[in-house]
PDB file of N, CA and C in Angstrom:
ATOM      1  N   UNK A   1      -5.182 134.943  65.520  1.00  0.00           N
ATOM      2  CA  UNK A   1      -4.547 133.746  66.028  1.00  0.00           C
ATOM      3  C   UNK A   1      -5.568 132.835  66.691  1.00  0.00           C
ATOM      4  N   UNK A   2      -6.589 133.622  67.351  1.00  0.00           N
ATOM      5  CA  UNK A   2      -7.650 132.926  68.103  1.00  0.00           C
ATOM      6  C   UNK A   2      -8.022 132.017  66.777  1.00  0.00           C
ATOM      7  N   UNK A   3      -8.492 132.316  66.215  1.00  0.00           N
ATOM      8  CA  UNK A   3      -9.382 132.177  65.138  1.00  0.00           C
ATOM      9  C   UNK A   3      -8.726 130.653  64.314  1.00  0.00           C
ATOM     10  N   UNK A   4      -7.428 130.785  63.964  1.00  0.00           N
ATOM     11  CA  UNK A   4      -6.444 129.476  63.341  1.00  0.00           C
ATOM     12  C   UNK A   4      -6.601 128.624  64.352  1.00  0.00           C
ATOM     13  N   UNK A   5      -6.209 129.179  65.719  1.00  0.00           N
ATOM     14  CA  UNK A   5      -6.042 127.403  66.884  1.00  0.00           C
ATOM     15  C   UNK A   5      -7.975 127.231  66.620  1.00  0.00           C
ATOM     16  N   UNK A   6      -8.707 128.052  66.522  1.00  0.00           N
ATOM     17  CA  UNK A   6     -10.253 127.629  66.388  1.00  0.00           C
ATOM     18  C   UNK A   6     -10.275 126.123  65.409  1.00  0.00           C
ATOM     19  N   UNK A   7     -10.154 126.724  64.072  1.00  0.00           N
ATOM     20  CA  UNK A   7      -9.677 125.844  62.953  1.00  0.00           C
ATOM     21  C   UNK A   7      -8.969 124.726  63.085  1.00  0.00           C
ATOM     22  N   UNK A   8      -8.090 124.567  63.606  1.00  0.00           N
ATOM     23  CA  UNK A   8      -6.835 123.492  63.724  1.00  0.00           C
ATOM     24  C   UNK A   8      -7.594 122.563  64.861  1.00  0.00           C
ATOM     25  N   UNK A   9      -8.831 122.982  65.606  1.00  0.00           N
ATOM     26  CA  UNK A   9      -9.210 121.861  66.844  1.00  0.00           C
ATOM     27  C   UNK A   9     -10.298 121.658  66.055  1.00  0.00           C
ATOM     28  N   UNK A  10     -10.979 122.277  65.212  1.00  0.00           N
ATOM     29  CA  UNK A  10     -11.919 121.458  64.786  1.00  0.00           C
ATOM     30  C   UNK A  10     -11.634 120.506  63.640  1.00  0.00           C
ATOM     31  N   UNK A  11     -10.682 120.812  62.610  1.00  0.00           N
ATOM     32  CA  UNK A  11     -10.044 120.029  61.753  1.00  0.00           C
ATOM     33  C   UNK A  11      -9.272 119.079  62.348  1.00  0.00           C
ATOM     34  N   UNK A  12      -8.913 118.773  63.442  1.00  0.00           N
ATOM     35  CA  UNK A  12      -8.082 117.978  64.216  1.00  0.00           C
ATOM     36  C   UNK A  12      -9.057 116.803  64.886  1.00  0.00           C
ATOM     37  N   UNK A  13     -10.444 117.315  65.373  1.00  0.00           N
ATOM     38  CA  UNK A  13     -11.269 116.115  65.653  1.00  0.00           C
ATOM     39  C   UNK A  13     -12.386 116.102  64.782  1.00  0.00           C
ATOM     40  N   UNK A  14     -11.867 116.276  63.538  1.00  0.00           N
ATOM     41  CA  UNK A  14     -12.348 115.672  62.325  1.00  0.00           C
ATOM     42  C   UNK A  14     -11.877 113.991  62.177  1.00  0.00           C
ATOM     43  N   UNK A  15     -12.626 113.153  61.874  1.00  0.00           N
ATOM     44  CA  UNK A  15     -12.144 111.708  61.246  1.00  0.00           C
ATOM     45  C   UNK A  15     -11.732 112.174  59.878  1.00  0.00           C
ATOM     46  N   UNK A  16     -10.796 111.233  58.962  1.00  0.00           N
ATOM     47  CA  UNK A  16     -10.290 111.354  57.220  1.00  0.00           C
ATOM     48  C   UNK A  16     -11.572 110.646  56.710  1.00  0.00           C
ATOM     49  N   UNK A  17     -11.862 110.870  55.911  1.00  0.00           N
ATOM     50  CA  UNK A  17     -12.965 110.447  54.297  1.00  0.00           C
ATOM     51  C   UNK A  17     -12.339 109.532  53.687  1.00  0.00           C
ATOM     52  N   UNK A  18     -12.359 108.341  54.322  1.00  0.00           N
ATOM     53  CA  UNK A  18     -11.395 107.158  53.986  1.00  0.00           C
ATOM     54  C   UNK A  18     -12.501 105.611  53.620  1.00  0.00           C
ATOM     55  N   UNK A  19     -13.125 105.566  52.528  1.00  0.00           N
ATOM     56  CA  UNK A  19     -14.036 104.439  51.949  1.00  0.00           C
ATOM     57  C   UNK A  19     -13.772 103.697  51.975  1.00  0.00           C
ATOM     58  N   UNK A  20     -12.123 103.589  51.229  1.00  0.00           N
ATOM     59  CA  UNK A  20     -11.830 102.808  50.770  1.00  0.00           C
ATOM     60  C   UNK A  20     -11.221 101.840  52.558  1.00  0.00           C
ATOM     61  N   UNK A  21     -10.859 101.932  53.398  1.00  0.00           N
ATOM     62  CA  UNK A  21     -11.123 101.737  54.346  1.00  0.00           C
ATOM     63  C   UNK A  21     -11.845 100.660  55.318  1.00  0.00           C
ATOM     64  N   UNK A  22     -13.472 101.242  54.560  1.00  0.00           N
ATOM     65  CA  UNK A  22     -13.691 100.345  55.203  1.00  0.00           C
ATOM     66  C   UNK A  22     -14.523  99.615  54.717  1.00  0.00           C
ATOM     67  N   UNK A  23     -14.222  97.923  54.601  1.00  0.00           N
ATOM     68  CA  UNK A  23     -14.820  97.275  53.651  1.00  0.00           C
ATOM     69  C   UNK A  23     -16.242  96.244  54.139  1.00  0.00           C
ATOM     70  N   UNK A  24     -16.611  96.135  53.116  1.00  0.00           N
ATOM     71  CA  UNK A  24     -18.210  95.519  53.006  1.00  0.00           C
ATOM     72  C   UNK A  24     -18.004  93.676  53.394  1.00  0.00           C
ATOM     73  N   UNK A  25     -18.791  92.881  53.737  1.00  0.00           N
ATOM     74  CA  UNK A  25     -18.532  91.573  53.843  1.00  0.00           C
ATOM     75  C   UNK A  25     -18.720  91.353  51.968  1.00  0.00           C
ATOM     76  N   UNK A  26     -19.307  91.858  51.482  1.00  0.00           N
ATOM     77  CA  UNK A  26     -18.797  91.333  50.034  1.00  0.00           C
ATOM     78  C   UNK A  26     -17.642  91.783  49.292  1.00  0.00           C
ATOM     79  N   UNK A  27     -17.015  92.909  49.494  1.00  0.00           N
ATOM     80  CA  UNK A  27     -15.782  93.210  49.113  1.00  0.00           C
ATOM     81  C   UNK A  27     -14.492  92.352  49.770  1.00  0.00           C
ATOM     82  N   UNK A  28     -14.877  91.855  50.974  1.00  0.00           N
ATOM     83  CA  UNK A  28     -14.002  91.027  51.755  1.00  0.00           C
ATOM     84  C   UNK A  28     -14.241  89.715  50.721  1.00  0.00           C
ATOM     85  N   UNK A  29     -15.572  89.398  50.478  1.00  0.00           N
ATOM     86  CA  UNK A  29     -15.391  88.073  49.644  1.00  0.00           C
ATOM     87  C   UNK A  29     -14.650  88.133  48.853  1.00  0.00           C
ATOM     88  N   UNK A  30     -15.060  89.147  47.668  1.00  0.00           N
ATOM     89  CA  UNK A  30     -14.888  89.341  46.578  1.00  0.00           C
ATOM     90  C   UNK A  30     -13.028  88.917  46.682  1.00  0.00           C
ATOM     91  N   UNK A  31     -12.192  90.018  47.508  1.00  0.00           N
ATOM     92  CA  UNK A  31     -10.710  89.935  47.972  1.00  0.00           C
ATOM     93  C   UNK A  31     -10.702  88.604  47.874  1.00  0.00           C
ATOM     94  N   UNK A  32     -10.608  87.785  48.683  1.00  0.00           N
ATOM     95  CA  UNK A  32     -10.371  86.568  49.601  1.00  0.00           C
ATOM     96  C   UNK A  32     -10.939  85.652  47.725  1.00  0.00           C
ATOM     97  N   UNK A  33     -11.784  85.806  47.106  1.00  0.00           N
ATOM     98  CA  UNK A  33     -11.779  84.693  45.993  1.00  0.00           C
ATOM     99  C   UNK A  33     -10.240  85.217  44.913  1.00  0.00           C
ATOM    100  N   UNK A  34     -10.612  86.675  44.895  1.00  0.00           N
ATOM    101  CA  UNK A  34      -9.618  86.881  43.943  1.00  0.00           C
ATOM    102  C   UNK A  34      -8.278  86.930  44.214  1.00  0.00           C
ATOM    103  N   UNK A  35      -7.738  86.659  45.424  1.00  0.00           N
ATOM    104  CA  UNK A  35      -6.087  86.661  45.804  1.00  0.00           C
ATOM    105  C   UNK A  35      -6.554  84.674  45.671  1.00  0.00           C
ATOM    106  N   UNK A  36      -7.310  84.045  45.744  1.00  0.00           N
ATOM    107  CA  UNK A  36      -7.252  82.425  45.722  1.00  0.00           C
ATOM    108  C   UNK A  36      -7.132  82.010  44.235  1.00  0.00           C
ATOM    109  N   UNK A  37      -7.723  83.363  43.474  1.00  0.00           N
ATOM    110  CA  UNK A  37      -7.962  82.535  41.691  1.00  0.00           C
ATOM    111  C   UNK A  37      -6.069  83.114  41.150  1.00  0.00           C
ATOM    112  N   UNK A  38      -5.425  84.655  41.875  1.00  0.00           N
ATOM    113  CA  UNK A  38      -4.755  84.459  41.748  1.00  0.00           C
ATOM    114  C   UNK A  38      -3.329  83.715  41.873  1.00  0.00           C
ATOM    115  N   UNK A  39      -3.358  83.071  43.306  1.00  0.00           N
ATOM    116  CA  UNK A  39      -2.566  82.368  43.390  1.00  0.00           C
ATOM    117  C   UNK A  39      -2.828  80.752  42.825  1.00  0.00           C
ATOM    118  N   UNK A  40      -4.248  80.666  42.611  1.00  0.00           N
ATOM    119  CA  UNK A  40      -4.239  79.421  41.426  1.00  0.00           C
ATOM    120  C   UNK A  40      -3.627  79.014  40.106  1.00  0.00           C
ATOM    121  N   UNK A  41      -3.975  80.921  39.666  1.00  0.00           N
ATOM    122  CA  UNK A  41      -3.387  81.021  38.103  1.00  0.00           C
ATOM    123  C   UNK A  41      -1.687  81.017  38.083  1.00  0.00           C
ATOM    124  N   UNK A  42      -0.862  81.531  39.391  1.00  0.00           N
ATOM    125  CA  UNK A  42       0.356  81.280  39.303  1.00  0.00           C
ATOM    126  C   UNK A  42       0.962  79.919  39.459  1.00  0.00           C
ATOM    127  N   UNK A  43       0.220  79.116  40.168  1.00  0.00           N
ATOM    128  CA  UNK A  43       0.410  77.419  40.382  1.00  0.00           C
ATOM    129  C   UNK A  43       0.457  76.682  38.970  1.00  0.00           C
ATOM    130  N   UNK A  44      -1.078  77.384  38.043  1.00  0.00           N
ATOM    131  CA  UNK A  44      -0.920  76.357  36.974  1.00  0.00           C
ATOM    132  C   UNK A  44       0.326  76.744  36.000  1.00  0.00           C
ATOM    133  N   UNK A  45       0.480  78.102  35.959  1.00  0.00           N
ATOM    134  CA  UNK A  45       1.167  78.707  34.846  1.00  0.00           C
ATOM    135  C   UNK A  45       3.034  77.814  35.447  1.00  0.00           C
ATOM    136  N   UNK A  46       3.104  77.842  36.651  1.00  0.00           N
ATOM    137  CA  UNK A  46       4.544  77.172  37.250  1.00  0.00           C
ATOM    138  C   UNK A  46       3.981  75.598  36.424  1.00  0.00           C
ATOM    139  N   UNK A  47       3.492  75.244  36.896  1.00  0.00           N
ATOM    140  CA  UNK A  47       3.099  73.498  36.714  1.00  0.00           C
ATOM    141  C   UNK A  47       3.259  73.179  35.187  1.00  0.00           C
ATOM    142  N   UNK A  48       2.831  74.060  34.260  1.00  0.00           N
ATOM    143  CA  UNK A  48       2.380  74.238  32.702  1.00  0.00           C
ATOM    144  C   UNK A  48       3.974  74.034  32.538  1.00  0.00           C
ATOM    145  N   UNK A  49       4.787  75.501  32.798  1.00  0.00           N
ATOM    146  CA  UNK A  49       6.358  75.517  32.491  1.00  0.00           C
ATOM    147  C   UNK A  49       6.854  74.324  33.366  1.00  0.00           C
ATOM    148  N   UNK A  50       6.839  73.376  34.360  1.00  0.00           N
ATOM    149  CA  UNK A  50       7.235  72.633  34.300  1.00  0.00           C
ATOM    150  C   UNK A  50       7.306  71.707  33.461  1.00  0.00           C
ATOM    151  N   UNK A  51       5.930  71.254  33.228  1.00  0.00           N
ATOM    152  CA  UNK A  51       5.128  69.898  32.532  1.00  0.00           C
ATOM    153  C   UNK A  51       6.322  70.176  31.238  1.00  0.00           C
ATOM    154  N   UNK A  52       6.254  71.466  30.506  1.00  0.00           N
ATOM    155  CA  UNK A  52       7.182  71.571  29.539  1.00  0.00           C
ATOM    156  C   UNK A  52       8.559  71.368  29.354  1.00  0.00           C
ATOM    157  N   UNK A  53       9.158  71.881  30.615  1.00  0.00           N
ATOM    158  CA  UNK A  53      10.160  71.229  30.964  1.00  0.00           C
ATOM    159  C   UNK A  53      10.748  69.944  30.887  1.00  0.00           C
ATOM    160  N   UNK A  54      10.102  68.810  31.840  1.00  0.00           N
ATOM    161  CA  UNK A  54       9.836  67.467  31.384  1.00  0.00           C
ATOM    162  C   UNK A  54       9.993  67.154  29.956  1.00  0.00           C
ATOM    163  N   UNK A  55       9.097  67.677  29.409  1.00  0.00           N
ATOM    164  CA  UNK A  55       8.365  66.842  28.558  1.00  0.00           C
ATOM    165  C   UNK A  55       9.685  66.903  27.959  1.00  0.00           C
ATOM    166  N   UNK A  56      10.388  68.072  27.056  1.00  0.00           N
ATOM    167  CA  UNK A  56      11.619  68.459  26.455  1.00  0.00           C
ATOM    168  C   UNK A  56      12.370  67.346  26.832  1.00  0.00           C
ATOM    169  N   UNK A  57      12.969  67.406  28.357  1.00  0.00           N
ATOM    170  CA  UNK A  57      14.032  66.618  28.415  1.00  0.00           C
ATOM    171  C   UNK A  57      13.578  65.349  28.566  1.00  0.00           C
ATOM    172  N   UNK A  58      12.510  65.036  28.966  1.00  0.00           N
ATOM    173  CA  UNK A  58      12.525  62.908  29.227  1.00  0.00           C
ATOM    174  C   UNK A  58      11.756  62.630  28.302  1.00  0.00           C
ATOM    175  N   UNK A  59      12.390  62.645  26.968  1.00  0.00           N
ATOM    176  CA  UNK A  59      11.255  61.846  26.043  1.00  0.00           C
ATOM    177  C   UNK A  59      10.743  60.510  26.313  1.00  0.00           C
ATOM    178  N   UNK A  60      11.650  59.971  26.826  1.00  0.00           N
ATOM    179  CA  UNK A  60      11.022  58.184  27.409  1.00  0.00           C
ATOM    180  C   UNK A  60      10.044  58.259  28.247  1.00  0.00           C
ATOM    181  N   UNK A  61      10.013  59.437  29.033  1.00  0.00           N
ATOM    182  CA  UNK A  61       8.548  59.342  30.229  1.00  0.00           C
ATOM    183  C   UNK A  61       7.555  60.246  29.745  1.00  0.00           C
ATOM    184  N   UNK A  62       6.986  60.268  28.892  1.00  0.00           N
ATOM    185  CA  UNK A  62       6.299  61.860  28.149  1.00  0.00           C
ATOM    186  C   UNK A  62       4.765  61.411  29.006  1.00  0.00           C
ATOM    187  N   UNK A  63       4.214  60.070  29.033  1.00  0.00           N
ATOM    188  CA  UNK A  63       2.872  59.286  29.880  1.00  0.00           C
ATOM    189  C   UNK A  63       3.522  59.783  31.383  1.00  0.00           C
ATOM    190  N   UNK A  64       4.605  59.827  31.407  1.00  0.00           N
ATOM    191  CA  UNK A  64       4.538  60.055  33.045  1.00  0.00           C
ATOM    192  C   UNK A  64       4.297  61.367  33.559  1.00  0.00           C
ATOM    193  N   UNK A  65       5.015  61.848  32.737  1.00  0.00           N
ATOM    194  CA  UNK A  65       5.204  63.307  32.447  1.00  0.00           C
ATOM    195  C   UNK A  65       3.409  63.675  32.974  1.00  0.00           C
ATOM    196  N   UNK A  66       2.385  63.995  32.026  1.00  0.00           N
ATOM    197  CA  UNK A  66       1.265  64.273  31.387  1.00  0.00           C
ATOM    198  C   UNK A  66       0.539  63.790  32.838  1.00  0.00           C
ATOM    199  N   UNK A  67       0.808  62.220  33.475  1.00  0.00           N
ATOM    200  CA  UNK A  67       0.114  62.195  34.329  1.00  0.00           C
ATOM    201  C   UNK A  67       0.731  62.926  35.991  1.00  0.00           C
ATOM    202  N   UNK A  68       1.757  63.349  36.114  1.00  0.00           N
ATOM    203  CA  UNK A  68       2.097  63.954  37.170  1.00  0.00           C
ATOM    204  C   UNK A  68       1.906  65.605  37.018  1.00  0.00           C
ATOM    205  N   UNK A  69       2.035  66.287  35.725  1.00  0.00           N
ATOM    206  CA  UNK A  69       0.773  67.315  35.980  1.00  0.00           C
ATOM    207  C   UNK A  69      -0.273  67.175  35.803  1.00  0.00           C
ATOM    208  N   UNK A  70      -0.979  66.134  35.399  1.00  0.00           N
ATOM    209  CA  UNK A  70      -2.612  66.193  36.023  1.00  0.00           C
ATOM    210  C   UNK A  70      -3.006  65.999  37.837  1.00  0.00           C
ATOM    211  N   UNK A  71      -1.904  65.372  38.022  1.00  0.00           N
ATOM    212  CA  UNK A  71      -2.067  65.180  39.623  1.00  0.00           C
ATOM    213  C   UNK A  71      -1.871  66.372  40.307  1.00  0.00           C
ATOM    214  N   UNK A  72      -0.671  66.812  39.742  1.00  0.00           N
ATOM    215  CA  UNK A  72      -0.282  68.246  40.832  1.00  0.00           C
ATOM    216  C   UNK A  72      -1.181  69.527  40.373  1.00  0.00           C
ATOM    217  N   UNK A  73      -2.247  69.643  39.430  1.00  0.00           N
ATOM    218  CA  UNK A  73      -3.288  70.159  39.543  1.00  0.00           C
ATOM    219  C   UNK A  73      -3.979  70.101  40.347  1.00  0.00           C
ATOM    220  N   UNK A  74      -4.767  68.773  40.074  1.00  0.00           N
ATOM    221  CA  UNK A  74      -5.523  68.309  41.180  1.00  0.00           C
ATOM    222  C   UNK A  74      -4.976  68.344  42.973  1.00  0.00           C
ATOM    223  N   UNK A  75      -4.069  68.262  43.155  1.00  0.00           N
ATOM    224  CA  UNK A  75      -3.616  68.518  44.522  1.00  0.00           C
ATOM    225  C   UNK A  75      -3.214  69.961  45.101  1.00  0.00           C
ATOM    226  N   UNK A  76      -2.949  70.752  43.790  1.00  0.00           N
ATOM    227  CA  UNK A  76      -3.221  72.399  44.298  1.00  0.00           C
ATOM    228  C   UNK A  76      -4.512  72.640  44.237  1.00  0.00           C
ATOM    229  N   UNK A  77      -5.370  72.320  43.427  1.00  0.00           N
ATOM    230  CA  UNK A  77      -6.432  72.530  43.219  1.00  0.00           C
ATOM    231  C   UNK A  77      -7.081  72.347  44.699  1.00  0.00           C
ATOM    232  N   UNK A  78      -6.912  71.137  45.690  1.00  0.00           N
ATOM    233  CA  UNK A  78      -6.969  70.961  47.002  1.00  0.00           C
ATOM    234  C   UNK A  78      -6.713  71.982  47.988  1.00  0.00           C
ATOM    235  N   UNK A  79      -5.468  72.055  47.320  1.00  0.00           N
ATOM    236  CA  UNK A  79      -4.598  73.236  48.697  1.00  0.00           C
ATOM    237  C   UNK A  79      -5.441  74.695  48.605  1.00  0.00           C
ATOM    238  N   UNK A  80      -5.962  75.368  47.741  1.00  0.00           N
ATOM    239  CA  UNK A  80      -6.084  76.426  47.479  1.00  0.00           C
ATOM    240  C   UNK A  80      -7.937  76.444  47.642  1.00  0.00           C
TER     241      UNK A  80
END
C-alpha cells in the first residue's frame, strides 16, 4: 500500500505531455491567417450565391447587380 500512495504522489505532481498546448508565435500566426482566409472564403462563396440570386431575378439590373458584388468584395475584403 506504501508503495501505490508512493506512485500516485509522484504521478500526481507529474505535469500532462500536452504540445499541442502550447503554441509557437508562428503557429499563432499561422491560426489567426487561416481562421481570416476562412472566414473570407465563406463571405465570397455567400456574396457569389447572392450575386446569383440577383442576377436570376432582376434581369433589368444585371450592371447593377455585377457592380454591387464587386463592391461588397471589396468592403469585406476591408473588414477582414
Amino acid at each position: 500500500m506504501l508503495r501505490i500512495n508512493q506512485i500516485i504522489k509522484i504521478l500526481g505532481g507529474m505535469k500532462a505531455y500536452a504540445p499541442y498546448t502550447y503554441k509557437s508565435k508562428t503557429d499563432k500566426l499561422v491560426d489567426k491567417i487561416h481562421g481570416r482566409l476562412v472566414r473570407f472564403g465563406i463571405f465570397i462563396i455567400a456574396l457569389l450565391a447572392l450575386s446569383i440570386a440577383l442576377y436570376k431575378f432582376n434581369s433589368c439590373f444585371k450592371t447593377d447587380t455585377v457592380v454591387d458584388v464587386i463592391f461588397g468584395l471589396y468592403f469585406i475584403g476591408m473588414l477582414i
